[in-house]
C-alpha atoms as a PDB file:
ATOM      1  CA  UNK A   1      96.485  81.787 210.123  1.00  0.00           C
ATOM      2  CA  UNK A   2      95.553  84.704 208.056  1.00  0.00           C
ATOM      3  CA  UNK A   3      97.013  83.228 205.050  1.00  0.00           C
ATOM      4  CA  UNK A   4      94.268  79.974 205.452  1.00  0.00           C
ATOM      5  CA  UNK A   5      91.666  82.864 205.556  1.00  0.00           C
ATOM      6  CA  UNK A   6      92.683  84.364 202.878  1.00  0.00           C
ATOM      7  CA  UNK A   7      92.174  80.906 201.150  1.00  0.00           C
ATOM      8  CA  UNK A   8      88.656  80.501 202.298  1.00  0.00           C
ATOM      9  CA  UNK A   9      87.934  84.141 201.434  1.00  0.00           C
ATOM     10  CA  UNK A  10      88.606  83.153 197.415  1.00  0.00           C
ATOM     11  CA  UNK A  11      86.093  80.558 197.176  1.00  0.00           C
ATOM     12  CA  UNK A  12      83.329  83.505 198.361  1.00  0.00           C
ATOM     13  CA  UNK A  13      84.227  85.325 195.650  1.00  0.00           C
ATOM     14  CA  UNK A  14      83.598  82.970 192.812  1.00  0.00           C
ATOM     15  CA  UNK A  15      79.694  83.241 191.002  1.00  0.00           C
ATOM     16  CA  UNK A  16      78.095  80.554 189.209  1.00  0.00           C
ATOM     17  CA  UNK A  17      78.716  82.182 186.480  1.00  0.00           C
ATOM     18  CA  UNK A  18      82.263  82.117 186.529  1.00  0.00           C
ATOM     19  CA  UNK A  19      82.851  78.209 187.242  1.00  0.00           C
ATOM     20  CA  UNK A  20      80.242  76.829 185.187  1.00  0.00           C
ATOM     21  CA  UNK A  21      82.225  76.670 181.721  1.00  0.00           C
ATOM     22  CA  UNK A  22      84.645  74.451 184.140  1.00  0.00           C
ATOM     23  CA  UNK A  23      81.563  72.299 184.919  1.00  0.00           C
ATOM     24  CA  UNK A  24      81.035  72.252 181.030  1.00  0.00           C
ATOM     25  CA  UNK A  25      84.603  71.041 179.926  1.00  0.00           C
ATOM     26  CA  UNK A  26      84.389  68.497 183.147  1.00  0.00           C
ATOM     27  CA  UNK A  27      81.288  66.973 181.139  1.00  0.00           C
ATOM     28  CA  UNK A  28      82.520  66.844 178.009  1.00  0.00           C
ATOM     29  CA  UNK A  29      83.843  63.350 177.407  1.00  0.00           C
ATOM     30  CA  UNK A  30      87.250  62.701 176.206  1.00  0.00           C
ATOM     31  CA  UNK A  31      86.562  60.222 173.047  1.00  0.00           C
ATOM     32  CA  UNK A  32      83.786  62.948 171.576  1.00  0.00           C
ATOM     33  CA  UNK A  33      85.172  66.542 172.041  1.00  0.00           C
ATOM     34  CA  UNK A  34      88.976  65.336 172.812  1.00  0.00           C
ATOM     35  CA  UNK A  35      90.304  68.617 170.540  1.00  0.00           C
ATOM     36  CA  UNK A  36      88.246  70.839 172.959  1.00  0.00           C
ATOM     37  CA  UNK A  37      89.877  69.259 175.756  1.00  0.00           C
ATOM     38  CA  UNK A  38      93.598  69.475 174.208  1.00  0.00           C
ATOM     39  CA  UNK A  39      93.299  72.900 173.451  1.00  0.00           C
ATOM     40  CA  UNK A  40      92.139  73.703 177.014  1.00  0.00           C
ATOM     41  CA  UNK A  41      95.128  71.664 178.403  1.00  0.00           C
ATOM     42  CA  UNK A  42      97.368  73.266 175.863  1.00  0.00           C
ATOM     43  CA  UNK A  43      96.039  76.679 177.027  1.00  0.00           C
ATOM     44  CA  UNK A  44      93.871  78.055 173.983  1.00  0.00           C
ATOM     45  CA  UNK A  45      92.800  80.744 175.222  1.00  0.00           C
ATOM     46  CA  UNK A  46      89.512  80.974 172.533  1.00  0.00           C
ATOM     47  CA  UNK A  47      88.598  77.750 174.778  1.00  0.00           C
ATOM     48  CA  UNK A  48      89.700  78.781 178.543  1.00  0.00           C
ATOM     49  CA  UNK A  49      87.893  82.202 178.323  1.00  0.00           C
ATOM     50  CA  UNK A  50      85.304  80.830 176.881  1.00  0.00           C
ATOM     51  CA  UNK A  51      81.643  80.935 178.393  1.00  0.00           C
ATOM     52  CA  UNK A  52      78.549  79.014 177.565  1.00  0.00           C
ATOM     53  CA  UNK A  53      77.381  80.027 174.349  1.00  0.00           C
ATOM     54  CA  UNK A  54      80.950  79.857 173.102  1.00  0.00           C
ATOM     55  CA  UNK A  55      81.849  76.478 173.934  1.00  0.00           C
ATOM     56  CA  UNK A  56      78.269  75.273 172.888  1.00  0.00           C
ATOM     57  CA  UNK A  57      79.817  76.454 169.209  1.00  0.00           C
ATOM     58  CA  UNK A  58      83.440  74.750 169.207  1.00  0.00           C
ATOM     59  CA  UNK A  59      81.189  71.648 170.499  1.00  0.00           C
ATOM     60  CA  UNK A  60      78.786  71.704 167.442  1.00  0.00           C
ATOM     61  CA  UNK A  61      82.126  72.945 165.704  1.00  0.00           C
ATOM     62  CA  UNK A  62      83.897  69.484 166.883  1.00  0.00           C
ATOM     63  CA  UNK A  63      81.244  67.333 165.776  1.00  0.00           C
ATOM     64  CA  UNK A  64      80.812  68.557 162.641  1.00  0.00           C
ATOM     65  CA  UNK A  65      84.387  68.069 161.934  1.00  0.00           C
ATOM     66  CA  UNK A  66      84.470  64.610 163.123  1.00  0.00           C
ATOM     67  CA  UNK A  67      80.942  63.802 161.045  1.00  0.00           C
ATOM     68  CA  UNK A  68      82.940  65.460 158.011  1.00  0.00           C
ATOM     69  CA  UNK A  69      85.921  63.592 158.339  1.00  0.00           C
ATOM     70  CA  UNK A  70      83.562  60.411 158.984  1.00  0.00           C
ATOM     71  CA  UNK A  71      84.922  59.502 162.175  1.00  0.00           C
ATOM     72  CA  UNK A  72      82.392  57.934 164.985  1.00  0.00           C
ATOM     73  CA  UNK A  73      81.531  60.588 167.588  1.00  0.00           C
ATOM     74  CA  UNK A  74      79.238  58.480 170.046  1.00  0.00           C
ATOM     75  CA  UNK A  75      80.790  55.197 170.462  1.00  0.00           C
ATOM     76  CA  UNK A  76      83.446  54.889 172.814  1.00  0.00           C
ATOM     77  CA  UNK A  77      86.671  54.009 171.250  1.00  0.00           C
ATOM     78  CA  UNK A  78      88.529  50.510 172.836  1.00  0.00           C
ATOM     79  CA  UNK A  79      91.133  51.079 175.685  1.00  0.00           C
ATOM     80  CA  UNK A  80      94.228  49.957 175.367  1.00  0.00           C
ATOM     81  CA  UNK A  81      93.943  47.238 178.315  1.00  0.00           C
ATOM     82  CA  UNK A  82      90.598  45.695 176.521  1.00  0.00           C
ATOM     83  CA  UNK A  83      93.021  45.435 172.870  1.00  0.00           C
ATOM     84  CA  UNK A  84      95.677  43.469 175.007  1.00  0.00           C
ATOM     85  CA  UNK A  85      93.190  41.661 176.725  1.00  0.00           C
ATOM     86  CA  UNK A  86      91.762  40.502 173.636  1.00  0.00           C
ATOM     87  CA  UNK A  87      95.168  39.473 172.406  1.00  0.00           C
ATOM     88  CA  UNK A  88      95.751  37.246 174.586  1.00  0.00           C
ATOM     89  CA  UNK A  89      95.493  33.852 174.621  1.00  0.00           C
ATOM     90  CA  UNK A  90      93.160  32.121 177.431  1.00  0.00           C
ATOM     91  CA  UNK A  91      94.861  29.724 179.784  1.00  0.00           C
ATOM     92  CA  UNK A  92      93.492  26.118 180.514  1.00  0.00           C
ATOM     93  CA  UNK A  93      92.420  26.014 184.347  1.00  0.00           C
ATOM     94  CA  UNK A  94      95.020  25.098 187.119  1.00  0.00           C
ATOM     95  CA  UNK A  95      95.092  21.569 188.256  1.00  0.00           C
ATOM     96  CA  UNK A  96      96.593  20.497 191.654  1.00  0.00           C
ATOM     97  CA  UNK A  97      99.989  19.289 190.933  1.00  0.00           C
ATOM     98  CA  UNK A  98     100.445  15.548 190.780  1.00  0.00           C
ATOM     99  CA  UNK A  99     102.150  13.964 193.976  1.00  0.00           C
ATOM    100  CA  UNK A 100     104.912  11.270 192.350  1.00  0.00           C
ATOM    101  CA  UNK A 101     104.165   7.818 194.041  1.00  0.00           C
ATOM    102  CA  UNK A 102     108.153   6.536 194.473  1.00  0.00           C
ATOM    103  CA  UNK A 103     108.262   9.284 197.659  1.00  0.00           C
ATOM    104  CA  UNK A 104     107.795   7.944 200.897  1.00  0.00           C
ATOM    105  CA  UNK A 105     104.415   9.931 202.540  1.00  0.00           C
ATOM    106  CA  UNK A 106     105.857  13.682 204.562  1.00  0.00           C
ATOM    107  CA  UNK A 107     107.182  12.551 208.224  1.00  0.00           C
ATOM    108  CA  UNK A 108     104.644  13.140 211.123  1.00  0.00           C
ATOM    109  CA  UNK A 109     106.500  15.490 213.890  1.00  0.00           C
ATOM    110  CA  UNK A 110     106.597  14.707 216.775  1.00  0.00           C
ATOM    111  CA  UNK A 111     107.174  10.711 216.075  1.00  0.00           C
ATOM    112  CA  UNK A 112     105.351   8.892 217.929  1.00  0.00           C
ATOM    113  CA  UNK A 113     107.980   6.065 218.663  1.00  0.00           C
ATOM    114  CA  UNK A 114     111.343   7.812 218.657  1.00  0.00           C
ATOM    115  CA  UNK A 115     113.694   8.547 216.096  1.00  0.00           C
ATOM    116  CA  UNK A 116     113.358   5.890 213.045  1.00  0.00           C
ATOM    117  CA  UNK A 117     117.257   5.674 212.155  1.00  0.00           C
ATOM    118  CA  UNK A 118     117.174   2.937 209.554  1.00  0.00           C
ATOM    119  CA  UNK A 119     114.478   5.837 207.507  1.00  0.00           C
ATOM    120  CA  UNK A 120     116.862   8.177 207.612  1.00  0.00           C
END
């Protein structure tokens, strides 16, 4: 039991301050500042001890290097399942399958007169 209070003791701890460049990398969006978010998954640590003011640079740093090397920054780039989706060919709609007419019509159970030996 004292190791779960110990647990809620941490979060008491924490400021603002201290979470909101967390908040800040949450927000960013992965098709604008994706090397911001590499290098923070890779464990830069310019970019994980980073506060505000800091990653407001390597943001304006990010898009200037994309608008240099002339790559789109706003759009959204295509996911992978729109591509195949795209790809693939569309399908004519189902039809019910056709019944062939030299079959006798499906057997009623019970019979109603017995058992029909010269049908079976």
């Amino acid at each position: 039991m004292a190791r779960v209070r110990g647990f809620d003791a941490c979060p008491n701890k924490v400021t603002m301050g201290e979470v909101m460049n967390i908040f800040c990398l949450l927000g960013m969006t992965d098709h604008r500042y994706d090397g911001i978010l590499s290098r923070y998954a890779a464990g830069d640590t310019e970019v994980v001890i980073a506060d505000l003011s800091q990653l407001e640079s390597l943001m304006m740093g990010e898009d200037e290097r994309k608008k240099i090397l002339g790559l789109p920054h706003t759009a959204a780039p295509i996911s992978a399942a729109a591509q195949c989706m795209s790809a693939v060919p569309k399908k004519p709609p189902a039809t019910a399958p056709k019944v062939p007419q030299d079959k006798p019509p499906p057997s009623v159970y019970p019979p109603g007169e017995g058992i029909l030996w010269d049908t079976i």
